[in-house]
C-alpha atoms as a PDB file:
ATOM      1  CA  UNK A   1      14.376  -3.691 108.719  1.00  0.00           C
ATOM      2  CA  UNK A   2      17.084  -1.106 108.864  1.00  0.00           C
ATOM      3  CA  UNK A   3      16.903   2.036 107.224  1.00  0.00           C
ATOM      4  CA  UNK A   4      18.439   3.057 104.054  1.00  0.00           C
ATOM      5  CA  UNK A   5      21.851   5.132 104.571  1.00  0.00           C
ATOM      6  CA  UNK A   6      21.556   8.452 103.420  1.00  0.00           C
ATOM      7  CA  UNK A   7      23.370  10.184 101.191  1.00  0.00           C
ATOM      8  CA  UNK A   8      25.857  12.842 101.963  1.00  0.00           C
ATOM      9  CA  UNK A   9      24.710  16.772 101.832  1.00  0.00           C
ATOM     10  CA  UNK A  10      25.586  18.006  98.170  1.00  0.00           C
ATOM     11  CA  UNK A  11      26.855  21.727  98.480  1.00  0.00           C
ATOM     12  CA  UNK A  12      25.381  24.184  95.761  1.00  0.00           C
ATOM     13  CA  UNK A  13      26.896  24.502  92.379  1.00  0.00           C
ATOM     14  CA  UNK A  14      29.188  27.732  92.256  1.00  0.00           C
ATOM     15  CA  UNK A  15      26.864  29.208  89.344  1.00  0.00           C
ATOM     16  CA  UNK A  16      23.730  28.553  91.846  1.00  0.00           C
ATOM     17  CA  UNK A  17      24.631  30.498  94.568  1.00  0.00           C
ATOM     18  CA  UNK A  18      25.886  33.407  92.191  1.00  0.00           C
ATOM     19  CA  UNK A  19      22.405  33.186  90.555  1.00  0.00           C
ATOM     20  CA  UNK A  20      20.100  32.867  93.773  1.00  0.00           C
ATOM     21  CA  UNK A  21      17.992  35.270  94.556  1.00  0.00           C
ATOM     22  CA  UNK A  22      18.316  38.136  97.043  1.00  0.00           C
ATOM     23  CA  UNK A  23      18.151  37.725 100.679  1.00  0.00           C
ATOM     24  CA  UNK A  24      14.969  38.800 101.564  1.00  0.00           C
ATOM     25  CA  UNK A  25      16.752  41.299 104.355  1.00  0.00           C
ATOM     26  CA  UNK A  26      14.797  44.235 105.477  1.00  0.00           C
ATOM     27  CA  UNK A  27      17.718  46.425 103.817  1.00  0.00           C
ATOM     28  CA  UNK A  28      15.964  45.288 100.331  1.00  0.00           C
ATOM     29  CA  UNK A  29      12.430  45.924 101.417  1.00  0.00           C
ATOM     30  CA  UNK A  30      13.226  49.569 102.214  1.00  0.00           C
ATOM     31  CA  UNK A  31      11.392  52.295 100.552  1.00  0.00           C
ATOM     32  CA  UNK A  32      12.434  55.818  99.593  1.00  0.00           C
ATOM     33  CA  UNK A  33      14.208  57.312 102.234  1.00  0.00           C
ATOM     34  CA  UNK A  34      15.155  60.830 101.268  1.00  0.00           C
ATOM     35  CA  UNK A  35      17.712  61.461 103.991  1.00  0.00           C
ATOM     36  CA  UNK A  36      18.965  58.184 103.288  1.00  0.00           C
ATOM     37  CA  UNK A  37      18.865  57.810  99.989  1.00  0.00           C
ATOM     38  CA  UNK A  38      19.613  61.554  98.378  1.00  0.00           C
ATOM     39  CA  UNK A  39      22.714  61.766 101.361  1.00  0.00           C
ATOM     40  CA  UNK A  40      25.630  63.453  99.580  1.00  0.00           C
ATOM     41  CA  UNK A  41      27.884  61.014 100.897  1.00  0.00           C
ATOM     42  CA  UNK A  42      26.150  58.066  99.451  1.00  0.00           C
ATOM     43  CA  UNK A  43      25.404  60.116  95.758  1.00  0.00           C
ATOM     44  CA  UNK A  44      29.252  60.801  95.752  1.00  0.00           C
ATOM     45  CA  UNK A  45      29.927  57.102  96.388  1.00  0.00           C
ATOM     46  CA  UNK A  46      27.627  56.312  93.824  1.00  0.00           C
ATOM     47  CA  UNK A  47      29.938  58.501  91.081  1.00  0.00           C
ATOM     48  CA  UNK A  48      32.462  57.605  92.585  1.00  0.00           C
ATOM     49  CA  UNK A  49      32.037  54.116  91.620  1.00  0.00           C
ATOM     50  CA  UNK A  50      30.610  54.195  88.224  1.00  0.00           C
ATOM     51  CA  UNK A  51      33.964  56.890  87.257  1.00  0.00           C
ATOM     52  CA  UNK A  52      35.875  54.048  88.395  1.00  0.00           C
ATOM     53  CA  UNK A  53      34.025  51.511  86.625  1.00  0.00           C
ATOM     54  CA  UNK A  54      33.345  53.261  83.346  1.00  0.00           C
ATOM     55  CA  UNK A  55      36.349  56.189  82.999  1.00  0.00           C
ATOM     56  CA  UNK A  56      35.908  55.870  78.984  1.00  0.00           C
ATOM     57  CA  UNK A  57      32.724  55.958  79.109  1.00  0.00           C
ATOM     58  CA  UNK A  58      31.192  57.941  75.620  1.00  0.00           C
ATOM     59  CA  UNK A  59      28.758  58.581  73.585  1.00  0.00           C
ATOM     60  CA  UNK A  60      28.058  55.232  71.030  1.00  0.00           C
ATOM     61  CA  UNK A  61      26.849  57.115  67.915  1.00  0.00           C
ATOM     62  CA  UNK A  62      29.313  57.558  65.500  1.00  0.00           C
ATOM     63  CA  UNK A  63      29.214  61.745  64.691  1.00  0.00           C
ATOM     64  CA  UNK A  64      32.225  64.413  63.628  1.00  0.00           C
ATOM     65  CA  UNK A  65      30.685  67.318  64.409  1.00  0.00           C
ATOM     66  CA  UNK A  66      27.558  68.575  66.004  1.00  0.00           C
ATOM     67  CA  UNK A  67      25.367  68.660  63.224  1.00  0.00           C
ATOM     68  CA  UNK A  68      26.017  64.516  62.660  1.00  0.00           C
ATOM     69  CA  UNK A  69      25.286  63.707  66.690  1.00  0.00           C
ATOM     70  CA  UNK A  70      21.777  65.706  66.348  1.00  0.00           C
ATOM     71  CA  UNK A  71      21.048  63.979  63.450  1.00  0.00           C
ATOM     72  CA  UNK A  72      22.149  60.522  64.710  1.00  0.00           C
ATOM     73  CA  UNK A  73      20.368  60.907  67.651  1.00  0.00           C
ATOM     74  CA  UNK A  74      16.809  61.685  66.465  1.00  0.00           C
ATOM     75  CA  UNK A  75      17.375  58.228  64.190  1.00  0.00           C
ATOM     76  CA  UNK A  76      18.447  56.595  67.811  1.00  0.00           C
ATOM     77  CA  UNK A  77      14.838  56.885  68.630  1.00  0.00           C
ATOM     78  CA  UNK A  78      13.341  53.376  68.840  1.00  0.00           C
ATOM     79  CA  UNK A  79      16.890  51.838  67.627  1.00  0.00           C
ATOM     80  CA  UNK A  80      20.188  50.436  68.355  1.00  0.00           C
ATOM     81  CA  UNK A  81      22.809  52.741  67.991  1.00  0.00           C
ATOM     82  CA  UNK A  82      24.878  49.786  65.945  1.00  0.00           C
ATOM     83  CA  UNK A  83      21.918  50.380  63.244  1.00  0.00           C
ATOM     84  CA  UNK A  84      21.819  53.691  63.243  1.00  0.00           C
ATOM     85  CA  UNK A  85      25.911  54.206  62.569  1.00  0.00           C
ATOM     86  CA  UNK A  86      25.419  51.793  59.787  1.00  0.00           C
ATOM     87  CA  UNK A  87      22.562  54.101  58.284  1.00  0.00           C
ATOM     88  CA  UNK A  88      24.710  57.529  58.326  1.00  0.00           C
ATOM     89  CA  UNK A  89      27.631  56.829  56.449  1.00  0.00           C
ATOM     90  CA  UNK A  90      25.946  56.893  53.407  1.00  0.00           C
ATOM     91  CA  UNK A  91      23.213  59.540  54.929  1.00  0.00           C
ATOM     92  CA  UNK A  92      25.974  62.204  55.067  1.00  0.00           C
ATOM     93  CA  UNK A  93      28.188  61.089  52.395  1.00  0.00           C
ATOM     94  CA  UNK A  94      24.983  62.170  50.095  1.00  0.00           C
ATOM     95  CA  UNK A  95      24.308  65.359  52.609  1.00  0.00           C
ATOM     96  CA  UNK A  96      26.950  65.866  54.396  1.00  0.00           C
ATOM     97  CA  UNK A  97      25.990  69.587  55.758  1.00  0.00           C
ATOM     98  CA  UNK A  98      22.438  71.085  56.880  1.00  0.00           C
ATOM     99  CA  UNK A  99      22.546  73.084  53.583  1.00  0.00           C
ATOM    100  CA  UNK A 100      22.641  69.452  51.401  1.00  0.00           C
ATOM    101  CA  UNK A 101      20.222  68.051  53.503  1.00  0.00           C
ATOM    102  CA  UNK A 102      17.402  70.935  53.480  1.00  0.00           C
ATOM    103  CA  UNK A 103      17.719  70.068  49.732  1.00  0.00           C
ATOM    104  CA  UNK A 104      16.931  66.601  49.784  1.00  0.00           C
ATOM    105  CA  UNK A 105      13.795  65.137  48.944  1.00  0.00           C
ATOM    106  CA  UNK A 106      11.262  63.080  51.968  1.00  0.00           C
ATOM    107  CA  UNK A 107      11.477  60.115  49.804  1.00  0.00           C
ATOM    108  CA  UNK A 108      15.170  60.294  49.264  1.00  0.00           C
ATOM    109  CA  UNK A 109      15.755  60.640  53.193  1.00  0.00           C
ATOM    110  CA  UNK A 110      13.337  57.666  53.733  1.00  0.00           C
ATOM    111  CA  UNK A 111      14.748  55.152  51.694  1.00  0.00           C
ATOM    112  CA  UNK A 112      18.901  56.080  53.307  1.00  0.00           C
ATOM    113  CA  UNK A 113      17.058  55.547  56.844  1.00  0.00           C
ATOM    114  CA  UNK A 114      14.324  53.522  56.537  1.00  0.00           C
ATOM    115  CA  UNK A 115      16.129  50.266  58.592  1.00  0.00           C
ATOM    116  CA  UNK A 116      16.029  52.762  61.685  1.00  0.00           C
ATOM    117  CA  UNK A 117      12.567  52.353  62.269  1.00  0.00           C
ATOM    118  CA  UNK A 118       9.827  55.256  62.140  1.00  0.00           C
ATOM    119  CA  UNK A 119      11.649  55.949  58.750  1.00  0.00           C
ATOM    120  CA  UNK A 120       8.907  58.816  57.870  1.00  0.00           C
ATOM    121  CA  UNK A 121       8.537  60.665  61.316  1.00  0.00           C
ATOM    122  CA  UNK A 122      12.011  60.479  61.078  1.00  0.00           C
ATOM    123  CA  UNK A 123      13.161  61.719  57.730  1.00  0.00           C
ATOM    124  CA  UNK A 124      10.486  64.260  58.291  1.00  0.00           C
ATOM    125  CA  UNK A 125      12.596  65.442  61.841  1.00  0.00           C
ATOM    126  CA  UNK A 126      15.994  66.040  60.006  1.00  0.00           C
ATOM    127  CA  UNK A 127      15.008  67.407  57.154  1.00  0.00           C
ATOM    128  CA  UNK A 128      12.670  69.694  59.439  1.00  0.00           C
ATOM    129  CA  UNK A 129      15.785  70.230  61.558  1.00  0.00           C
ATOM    130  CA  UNK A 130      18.189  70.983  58.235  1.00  0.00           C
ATOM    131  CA  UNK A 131      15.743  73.449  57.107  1.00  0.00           C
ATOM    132  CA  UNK A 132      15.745  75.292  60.703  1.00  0.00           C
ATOM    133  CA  UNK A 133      19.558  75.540  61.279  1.00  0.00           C
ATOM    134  CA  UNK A 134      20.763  76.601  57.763  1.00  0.00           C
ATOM    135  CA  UNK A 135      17.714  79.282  57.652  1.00  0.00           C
ATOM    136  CA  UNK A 136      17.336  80.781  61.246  1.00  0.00           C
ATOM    137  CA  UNK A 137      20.598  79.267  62.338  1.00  0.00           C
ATOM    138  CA  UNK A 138      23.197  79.725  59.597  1.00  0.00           C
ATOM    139  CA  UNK A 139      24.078  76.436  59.392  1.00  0.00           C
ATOM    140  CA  UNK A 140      25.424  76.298  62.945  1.00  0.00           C
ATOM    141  CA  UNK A 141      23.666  74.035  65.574  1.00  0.00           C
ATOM    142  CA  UNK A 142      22.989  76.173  68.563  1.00  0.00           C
ATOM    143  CA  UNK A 143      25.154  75.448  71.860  1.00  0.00           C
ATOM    144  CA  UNK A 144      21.863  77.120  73.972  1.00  0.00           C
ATOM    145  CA  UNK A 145      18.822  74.441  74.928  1.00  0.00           C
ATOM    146  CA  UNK A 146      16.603  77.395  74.437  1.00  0.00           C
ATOM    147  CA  UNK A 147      17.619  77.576  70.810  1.00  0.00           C
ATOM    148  CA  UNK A 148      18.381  73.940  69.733  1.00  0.00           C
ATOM    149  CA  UNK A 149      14.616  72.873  71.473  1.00  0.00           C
ATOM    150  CA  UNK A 150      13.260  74.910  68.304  1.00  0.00           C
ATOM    151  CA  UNK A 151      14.726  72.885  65.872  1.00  0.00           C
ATOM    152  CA  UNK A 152      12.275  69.776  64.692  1.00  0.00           C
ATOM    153  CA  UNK A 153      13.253  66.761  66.281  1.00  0.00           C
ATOM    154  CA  UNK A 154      15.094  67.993  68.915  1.00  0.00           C
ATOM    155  CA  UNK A 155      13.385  67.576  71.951  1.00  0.00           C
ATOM    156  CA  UNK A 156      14.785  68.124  75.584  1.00  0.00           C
ATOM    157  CA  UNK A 157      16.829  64.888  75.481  1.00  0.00           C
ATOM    158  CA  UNK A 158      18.345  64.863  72.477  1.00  0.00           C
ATOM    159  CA  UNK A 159      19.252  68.395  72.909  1.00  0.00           C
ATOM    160  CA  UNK A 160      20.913  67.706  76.112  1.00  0.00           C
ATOM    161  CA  UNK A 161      22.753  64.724  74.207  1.00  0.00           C
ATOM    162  CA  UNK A 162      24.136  67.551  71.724  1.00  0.00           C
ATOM    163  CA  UNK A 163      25.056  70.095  74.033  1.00  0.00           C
ATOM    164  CA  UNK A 164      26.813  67.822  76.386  1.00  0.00           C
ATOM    165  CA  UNK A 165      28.920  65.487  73.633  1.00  0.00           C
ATOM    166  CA  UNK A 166      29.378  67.984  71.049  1.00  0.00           C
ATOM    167  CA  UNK A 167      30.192  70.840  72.621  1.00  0.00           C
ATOM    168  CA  UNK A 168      31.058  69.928  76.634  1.00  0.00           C
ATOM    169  CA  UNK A 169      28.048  72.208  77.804  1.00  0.00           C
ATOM    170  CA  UNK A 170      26.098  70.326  80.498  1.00  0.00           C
ATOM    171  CA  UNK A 171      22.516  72.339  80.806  1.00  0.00           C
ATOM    172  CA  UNK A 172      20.969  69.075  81.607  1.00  0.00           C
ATOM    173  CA  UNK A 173      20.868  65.453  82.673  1.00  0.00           C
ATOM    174  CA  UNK A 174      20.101  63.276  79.564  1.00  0.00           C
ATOM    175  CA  UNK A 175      17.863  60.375  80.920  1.00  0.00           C
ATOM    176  CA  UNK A 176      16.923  57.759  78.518  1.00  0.00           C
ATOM    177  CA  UNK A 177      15.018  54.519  79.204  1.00  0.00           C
ATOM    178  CA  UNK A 178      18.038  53.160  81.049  1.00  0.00           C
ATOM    179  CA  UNK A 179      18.747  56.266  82.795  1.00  0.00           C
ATOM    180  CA  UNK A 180      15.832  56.403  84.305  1.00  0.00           C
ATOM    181  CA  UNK A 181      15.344  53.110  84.942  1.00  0.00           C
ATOM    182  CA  UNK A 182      19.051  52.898  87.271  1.00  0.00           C
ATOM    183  CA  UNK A 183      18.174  56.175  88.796  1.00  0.00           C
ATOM    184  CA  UNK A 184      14.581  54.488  89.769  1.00  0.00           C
ATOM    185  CA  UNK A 185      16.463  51.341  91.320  1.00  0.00           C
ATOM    186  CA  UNK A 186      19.137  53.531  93.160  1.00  0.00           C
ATOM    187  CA  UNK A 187      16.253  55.374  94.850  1.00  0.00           C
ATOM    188  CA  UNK A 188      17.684  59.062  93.670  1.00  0.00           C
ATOM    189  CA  UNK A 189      14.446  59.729  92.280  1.00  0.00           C
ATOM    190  CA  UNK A 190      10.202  58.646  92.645  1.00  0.00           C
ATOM    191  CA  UNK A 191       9.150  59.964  89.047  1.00  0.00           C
ATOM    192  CA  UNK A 192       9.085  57.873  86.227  1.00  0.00           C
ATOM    193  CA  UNK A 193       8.522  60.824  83.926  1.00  0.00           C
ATOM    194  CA  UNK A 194      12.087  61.468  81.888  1.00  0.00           C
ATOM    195  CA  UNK A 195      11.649  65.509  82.687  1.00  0.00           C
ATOM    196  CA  UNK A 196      10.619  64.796  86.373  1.00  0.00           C
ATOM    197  CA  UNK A 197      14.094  62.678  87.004  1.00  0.00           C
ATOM    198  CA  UNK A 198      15.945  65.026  85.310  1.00  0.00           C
ATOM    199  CA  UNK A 199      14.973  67.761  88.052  1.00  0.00           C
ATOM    200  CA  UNK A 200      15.630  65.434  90.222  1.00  0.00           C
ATOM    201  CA  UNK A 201      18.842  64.225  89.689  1.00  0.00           C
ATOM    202  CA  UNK A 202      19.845  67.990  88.848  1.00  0.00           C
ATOM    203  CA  UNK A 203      19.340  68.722  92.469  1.00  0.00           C
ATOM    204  CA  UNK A 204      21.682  66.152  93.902  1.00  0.00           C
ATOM    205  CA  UNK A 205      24.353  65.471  91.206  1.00  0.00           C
ATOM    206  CA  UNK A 206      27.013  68.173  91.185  1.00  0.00           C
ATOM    207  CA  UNK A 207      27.074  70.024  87.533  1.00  0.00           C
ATOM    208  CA  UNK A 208      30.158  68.847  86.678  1.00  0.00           C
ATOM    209  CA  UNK A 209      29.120  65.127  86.497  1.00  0.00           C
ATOM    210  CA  UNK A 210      26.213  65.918  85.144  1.00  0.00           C
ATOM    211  CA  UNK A 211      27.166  64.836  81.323  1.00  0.00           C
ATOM    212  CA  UNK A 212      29.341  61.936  82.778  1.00  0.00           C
ATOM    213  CA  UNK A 213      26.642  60.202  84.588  1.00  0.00           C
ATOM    214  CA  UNK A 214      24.083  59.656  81.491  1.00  0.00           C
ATOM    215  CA  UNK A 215      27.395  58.400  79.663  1.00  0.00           C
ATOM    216  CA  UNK A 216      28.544  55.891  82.603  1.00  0.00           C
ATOM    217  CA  UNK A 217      24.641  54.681  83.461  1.00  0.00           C
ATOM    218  CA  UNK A 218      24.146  54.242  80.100  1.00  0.00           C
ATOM    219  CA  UNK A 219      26.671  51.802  79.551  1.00  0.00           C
ATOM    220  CA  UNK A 220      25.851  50.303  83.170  1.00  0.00           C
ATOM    221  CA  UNK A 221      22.492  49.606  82.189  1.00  0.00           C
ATOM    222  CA  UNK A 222      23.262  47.707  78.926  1.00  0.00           C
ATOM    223  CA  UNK A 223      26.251  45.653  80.173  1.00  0.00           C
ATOM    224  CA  UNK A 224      24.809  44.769  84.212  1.00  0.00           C
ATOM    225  CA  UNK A 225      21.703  46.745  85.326  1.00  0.00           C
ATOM    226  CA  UNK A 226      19.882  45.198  82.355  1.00  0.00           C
ATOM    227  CA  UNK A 227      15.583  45.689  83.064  1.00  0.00           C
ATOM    228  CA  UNK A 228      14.395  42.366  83.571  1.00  0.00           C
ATOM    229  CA  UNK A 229      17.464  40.289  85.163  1.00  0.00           C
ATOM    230  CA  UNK A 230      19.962  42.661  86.566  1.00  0.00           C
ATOM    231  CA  UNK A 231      23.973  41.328  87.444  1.00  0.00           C
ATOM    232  CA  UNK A 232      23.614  42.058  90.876  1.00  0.00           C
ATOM    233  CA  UNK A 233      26.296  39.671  91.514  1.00  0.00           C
ATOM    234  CA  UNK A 234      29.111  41.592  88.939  1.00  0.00           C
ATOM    235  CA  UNK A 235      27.184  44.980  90.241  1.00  0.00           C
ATOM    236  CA  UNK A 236      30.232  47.580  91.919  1.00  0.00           C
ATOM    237  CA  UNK A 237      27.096  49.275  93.065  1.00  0.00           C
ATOM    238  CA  UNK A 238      25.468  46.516  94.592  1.00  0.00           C
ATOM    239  CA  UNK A 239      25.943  47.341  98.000  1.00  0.00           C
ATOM    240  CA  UNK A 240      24.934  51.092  97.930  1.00  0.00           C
ATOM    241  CA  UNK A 241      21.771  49.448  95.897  1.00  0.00           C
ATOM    242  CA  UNK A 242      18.731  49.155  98.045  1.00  0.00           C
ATOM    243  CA  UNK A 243      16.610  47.790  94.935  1.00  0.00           C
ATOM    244  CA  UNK A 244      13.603  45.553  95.765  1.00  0.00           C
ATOM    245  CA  UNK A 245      13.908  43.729  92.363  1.00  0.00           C
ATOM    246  CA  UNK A 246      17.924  42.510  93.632  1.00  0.00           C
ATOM    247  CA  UNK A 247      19.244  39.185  92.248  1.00  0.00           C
ATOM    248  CA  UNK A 248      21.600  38.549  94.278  1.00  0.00           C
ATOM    249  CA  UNK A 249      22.818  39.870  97.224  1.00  0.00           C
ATOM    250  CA  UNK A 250      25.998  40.042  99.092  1.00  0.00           C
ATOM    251  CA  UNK A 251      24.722  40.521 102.788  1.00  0.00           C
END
């Protein structure tokens, strides 16, 4: 009885083999290597790339002066930044300066933001933080992170967010979730503590990309480096990337 021809090798669909997952070299099983991994040649390559990548890269709330970007950003906590520039419209057409807003009633605050999320904590922050700059401020947000850490609501990385966007001063690294999650996979920093990466990125990311970076990961980690299935394949950083949690690999 003979045996049944076979049939012919089918090669992978185009979409499989973009999709696969990573080689399991020994280049993705490397841990933190600090002379490796912090090497000035390979952080410059690294902003080098995402310049190249992202050179419009900006700030995605909607503000016209600094006083709109702090108050934007405190409703940013725990929200989309598409819902929160559909809240202030209306929020400063009503109070449009710290003055108007110190003025406003809790209640009144709650109900213009309550689709943000956290709509009490929140209206509690900027009408905490209206009170502070038009009293002990005169109405001016402060340009120092000393200064604008005092004001309610304003904690280290929102005040970084200010300083940096409204008023080009870069006394910090903001690092939000996906900050510090790209910073993580890159191996420039161990911590997973927002202030911890912070200091460490401040050591090996020259000052004056320090504002640019948050901007450009930012919008890195919400279009490729996304948390559960990153776009290794679409990645320009893929092969500086020594990430264990790779999709795709191109060696």
């Amino acid at each position: 009885m003979k045996n049944a021809p076979q049939k012919a090798a089918q090669k992978p669909h185009l979409n499989t083999v973009l999709t696969k997952p990573a080689k399991s070299s020994s280049k993705l099983r490397d841990k933190f290597n600090s002379k490796r991994d912090l090497a000035p040649e390979r952080v410059g390559e690294i902003l080098k790339r995402l310049a190249a990548t992202y050179p419009n890269a900006e700030c995605a709330l909607h503000h016209r002066n600094a006083w709109e970007l702090l108050v934007a950003t405190i409703l940013s906590a725990q929200c989309t930044d598409v819902r929160v520039n559909m809240v202030t419209p209306e929020l400063f057409r009503q109070f449009p300066t710290p003055k108007a807003m110190s003025e406003a009633s809790q209640p009144a605050l709650e109900e213009l933001i309550r689709s943000t999320g956290f709509y009490r904590n929140k209206a509690k922050s900027i009408l905490g933080a209206a009170k502070k700059i038009t009293h002990d401020f005169g109405e001016k947000v402060p340009r120092t992170l000393a200064e604008l850490t005092t004001v309610p609501g304003a904690a280290r990385k929102t005040a970084n967010v200010v300083l940096g966007v409204a008023y080009g001063l870069a006394e910090g690294i903001v690092v939000d979730t996906h900050v510090l999650r790209i910073s993580h996979r890159l191996h420039l920093t161990q911590a997973t503590e927002p202030k911890q990466v912070e200091q460490d990125l401040i050591k090996i990311i020259p000052k004056n990309h320090w504002i640019a970076y948050s901007h450009e990961v930012i919008h890195h980690g919400r279009q490729i480096c996304i948390a559960r299935k990153p776009k290794c394949a679409a990645c320009t950083l893929e092969t500086v990337c020594t990430s264990g949690d790779k999709t795709w690999s191109s060696d």
